[in-house]
N, C-alpha and C. Protein backbone atom coordinates (compact mmCIF):
# COMPACT_ATOMS: atom_id res chain seq x y z
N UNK A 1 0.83 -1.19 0.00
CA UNK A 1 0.00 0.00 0.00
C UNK A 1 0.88 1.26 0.00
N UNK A 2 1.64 1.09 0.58
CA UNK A 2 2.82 2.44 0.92
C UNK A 2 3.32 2.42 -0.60
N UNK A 3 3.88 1.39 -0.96
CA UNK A 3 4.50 1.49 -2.42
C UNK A 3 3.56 2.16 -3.56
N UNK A 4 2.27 2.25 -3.22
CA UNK A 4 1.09 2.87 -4.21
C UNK A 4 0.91 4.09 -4.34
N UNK A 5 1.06 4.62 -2.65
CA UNK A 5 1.15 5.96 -2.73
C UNK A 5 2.21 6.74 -2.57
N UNK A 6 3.40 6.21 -2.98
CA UNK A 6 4.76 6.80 -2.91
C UNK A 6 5.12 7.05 -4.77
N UNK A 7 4.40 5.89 -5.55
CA UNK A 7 4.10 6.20 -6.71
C UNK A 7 3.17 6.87 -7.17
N UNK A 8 1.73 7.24 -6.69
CA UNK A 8 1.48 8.56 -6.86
C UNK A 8 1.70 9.77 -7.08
N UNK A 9 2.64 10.01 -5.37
CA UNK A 9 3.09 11.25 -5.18
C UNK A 9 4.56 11.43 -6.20
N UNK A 10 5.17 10.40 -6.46
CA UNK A 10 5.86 10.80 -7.37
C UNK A 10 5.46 11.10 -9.06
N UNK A 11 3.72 10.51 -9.33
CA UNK A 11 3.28 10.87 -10.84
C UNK A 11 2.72 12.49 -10.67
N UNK A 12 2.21 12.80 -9.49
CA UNK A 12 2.15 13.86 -9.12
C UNK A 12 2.73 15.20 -9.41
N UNK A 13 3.98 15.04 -9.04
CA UNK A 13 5.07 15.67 -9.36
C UNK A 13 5.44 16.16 -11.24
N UNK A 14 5.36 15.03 -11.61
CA UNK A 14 4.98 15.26 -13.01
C UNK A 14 4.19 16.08 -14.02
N UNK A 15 3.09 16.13 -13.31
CA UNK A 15 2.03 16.77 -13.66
C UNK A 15 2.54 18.17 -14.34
N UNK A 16 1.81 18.79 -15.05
CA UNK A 16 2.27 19.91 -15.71
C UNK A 16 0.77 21.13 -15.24
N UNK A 17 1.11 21.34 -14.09
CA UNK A 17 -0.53 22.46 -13.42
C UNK A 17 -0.10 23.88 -14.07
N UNK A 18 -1.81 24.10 -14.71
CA UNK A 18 -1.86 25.32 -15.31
C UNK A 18 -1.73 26.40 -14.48
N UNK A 19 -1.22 28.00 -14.82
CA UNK A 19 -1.19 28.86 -13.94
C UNK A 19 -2.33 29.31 -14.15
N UNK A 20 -2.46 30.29 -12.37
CA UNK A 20 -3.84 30.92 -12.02
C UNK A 20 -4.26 31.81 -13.47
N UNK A 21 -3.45 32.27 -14.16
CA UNK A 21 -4.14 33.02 -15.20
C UNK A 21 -4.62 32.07 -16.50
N UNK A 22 -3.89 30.96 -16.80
CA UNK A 22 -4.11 29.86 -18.04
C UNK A 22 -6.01 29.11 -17.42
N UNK A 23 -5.87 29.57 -15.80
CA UNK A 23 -7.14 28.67 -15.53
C UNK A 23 -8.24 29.36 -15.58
N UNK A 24 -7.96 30.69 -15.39
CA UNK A 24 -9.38 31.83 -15.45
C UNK A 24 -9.42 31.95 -16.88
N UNK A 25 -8.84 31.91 -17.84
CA UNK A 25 -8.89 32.24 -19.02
C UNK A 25 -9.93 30.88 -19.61
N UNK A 26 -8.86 29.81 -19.47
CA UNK A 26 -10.30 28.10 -19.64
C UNK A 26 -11.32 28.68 -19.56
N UNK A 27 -11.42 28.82 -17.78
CA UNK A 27 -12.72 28.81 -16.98
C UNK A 27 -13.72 29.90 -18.25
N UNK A 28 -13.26 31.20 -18.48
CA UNK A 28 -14.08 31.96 -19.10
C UNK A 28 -14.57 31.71 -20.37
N UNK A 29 -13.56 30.87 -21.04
CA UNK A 29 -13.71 30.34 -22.65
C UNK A 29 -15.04 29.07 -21.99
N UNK A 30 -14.59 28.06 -21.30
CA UNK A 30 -15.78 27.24 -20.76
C UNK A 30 -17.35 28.01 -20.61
N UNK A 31 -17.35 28.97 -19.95
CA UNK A 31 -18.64 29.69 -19.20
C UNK A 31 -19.10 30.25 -20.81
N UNK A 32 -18.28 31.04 -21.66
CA UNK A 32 -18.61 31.78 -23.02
C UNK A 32 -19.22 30.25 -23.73
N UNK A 33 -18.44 29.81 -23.61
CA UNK A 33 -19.19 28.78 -24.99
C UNK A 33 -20.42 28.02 -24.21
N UNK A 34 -20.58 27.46 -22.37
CA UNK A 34 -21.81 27.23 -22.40
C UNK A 34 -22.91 28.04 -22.86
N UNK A 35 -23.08 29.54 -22.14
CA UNK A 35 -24.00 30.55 -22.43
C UNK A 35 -24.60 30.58 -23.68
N UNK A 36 -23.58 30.65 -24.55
CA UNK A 36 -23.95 30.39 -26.30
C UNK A 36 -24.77 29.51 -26.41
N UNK A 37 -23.99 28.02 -26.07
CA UNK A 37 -25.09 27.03 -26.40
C UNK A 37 -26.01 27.03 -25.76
N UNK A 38 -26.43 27.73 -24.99
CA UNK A 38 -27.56 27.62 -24.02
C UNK A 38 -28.62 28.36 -24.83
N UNK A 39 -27.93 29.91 -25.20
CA UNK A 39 -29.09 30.71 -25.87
C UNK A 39 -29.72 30.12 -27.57
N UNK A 40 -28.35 29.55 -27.95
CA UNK A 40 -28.58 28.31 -28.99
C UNK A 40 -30.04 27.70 -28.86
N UNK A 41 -29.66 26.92 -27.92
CA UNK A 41 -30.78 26.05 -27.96
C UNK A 41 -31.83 26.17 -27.42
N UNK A 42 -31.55 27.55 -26.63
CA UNK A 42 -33.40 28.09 -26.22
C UNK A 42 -33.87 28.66 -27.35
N UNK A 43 -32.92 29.10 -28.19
CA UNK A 43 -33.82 29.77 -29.54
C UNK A 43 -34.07 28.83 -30.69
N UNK A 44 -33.47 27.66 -30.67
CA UNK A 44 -33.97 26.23 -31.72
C UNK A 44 -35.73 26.30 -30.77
N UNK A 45 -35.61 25.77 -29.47
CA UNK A 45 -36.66 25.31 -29.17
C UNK A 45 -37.67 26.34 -29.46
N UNK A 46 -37.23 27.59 -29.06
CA UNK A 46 -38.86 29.02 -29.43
C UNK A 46 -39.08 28.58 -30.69
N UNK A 47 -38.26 28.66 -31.98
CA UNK A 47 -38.50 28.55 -33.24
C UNK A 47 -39.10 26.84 -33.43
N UNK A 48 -39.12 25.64 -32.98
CA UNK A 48 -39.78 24.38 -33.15
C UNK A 48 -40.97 24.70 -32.42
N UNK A 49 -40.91 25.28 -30.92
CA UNK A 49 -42.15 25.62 -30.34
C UNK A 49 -43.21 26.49 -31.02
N UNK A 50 -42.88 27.59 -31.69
CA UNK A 50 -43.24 28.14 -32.73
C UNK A 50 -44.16 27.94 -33.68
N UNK A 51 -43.28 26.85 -34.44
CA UNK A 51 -43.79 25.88 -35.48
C UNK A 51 -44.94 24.90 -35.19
N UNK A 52 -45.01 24.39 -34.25
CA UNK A 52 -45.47 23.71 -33.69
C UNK A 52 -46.77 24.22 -33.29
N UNK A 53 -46.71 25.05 -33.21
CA UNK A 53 -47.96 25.84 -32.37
C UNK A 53 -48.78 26.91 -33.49
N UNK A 54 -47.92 26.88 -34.37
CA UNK A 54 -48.69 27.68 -35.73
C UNK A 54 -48.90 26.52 -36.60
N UNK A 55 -48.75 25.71 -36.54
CA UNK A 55 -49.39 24.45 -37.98
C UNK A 55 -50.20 23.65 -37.29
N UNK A 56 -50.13 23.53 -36.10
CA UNK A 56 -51.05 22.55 -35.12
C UNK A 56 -52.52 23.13 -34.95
């Protein structure tokens, strides 16, 4: 068990961690592109809801 987490902490080490600014920048590109798809697809659904409700 010791041998498991002594190889961890050494893959650990490895790791290549983004800086505080590489992660707010993600984070904001993440949040921009949900919002989009969000307003995306509330405006597919008005326009099928739409449709739907004028041929019905």
């Amino acid at each position: 068990m010791f041998k498991f987490f002594k190889g961890v902490g050494h893959e650990m080490k490895l790791v290549h961690w983004p800086s505080a600014k590489q992660n707010r920048r993600d984070t904001a590109v993440v949040i921009v592109t949900s919002v989009l798809f969000a307003l995306f697809l509330g405006a597919l659904d008005w326009v099928f809801s739409y449709l739907t409700s004028t041929f019905m």
